[in-house]
N, C-alpha and C. Protein backbone atom coordinates (compact mmCIF):
# COMPACT_ATOMS: atom_id res chain seq x y z
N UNK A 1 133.71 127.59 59.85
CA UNK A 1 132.52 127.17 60.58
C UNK A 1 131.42 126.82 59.60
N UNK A 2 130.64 125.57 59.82
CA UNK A 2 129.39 125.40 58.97
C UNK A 2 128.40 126.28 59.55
N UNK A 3 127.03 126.19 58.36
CA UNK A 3 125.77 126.86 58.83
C UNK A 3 125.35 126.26 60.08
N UNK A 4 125.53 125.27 60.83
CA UNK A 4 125.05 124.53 61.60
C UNK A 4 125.31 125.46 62.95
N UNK A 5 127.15 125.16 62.98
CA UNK A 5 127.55 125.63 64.10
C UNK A 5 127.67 127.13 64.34
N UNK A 6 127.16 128.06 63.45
CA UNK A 6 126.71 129.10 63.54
C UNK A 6 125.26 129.87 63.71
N UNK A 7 124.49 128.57 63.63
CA UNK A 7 123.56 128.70 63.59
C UNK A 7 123.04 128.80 65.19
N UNK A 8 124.35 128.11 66.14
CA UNK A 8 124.47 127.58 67.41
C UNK A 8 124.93 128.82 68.45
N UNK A 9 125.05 129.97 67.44
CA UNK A 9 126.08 130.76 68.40
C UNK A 9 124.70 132.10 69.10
N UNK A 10 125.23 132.37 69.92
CA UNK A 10 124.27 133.65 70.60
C UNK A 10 124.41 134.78 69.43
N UNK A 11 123.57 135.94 69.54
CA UNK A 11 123.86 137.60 68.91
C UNK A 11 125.44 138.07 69.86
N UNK A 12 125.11 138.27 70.91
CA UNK A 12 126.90 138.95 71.61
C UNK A 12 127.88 137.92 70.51
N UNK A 13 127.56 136.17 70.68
CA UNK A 13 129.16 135.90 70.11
C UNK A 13 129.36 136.14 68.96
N UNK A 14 128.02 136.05 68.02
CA UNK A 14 127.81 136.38 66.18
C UNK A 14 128.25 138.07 66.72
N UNK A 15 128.52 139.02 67.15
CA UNK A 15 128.67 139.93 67.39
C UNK A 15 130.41 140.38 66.77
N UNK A 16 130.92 139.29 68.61
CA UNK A 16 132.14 138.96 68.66
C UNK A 16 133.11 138.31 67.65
N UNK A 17 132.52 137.66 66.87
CA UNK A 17 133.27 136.74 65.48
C UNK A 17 133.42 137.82 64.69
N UNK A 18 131.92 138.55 64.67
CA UNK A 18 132.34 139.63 63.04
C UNK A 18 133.31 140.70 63.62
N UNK A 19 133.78 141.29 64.37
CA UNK A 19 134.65 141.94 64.80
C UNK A 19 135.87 141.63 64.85
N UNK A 20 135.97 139.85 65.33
CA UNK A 20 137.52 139.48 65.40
C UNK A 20 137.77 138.99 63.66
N UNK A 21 136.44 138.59 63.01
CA UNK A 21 136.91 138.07 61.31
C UNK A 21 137.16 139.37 60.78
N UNK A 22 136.56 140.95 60.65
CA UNK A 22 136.27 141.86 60.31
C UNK A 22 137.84 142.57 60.39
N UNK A 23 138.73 142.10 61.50
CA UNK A 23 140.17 142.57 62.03
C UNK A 23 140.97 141.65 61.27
N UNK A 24 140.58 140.76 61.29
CA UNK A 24 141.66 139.48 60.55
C UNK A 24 141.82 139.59 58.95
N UNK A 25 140.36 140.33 58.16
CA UNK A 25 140.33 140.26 56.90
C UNK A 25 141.17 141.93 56.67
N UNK A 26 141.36 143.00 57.70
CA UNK A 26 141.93 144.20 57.37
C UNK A 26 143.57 143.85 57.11
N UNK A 27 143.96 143.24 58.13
CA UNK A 27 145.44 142.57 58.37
C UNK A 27 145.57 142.06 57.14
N UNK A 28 144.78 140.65 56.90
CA UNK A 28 145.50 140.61 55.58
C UNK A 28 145.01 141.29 54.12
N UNK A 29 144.49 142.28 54.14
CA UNK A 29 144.45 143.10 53.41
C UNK A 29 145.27 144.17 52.89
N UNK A 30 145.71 144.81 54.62
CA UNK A 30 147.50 145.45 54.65
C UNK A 30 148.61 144.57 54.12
N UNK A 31 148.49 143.22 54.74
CA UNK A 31 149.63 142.56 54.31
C UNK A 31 149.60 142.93 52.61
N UNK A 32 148.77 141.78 52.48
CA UNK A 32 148.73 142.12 50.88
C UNK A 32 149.15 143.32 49.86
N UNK A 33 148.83 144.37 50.20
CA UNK A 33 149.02 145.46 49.82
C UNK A 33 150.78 146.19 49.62
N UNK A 34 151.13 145.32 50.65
CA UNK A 34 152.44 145.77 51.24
C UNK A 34 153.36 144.45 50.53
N UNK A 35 153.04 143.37 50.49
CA UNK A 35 153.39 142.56 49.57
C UNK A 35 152.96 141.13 49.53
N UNK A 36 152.98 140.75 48.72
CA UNK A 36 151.84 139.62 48.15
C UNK A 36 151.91 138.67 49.24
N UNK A 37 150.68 138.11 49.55
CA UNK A 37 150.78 137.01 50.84
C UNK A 37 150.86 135.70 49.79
N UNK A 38 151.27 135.01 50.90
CA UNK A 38 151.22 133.66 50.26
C UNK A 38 150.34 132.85 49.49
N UNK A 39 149.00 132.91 50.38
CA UNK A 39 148.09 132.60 49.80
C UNK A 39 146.85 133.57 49.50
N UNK A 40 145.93 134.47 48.81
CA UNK A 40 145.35 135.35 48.65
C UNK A 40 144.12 134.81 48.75
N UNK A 41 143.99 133.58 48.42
CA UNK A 41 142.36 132.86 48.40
C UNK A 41 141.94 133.19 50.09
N UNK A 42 142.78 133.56 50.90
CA UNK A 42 142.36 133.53 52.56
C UNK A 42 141.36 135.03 52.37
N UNK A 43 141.74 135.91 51.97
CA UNK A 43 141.26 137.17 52.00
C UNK A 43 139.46 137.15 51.52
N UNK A 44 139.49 135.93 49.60
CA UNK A 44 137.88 135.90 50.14
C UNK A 44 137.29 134.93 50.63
N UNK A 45 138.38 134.30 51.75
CA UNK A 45 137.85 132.87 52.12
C UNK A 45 136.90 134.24 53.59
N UNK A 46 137.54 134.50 53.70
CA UNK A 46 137.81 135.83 55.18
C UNK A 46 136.63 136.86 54.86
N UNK A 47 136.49 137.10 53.84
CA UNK A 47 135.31 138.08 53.34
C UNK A 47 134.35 137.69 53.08
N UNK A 48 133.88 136.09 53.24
CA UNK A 48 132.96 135.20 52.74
C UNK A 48 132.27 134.84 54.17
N UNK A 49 133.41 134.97 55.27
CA UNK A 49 133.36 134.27 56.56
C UNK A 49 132.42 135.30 56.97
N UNK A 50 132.54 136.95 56.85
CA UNK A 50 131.91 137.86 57.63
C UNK A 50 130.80 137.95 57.21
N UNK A 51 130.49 137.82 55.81
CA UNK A 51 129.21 138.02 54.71
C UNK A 51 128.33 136.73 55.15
N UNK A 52 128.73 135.66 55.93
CA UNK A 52 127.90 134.39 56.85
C UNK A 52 127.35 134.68 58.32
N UNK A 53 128.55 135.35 58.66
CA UNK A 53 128.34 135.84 60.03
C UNK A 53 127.09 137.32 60.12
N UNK A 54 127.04 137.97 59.27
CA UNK A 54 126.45 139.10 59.19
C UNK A 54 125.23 138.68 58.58
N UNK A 55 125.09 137.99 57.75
CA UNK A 55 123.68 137.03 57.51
C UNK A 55 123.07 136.03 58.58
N UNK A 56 123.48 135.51 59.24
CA UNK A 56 123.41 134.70 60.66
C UNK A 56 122.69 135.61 61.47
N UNK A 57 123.40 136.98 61.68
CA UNK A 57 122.74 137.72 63.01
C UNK A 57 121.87 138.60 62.64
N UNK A 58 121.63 138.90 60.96
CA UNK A 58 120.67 139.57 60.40
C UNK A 58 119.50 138.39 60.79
N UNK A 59 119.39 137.23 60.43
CA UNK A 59 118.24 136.45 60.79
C UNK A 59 118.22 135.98 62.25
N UNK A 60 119.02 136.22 63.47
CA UNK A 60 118.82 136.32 64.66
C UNK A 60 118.14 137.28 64.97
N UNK A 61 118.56 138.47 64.73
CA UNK A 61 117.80 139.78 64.85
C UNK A 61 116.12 139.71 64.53
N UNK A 62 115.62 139.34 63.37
CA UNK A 62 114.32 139.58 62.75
C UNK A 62 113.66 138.63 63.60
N UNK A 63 113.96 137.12 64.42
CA UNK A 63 113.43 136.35 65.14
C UNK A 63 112.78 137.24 66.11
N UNK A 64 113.69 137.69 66.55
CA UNK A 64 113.92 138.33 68.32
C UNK A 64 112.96 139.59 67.93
């Protein structure tokens, strides 16, 4: 997602994303662990995704 279209989203759905990215980056974290995934760049593509999302609703929050 760009800054744009996140910029677009409510607090509940910026809520909802970091919870479902937050589950997606544990998974492949187990995977990994357990044996090498295919591609590893997903993990800080995935850890980059939540660190946007959690900055997004930090500056939703201070608006409101």
């Amino acid at each position: 997602m760009k800054k744009e279209d996140l910029k677009g989203l409510s607090v509940d759905e910026l809520r909802t994303e970091i919870a479902v990215e937050e589950n997606r980056l544990l998974k492949l974290k187990f995977a990994h662990a357990v044996s090498p995934i295919e591609n590893p760049m997903r993990i800080r593509e995935s850890r980059k995704r939540v660190a946007r999302l959690h900055t997004e609703l930090t500056a939703k929050s201070r608006q409101a």
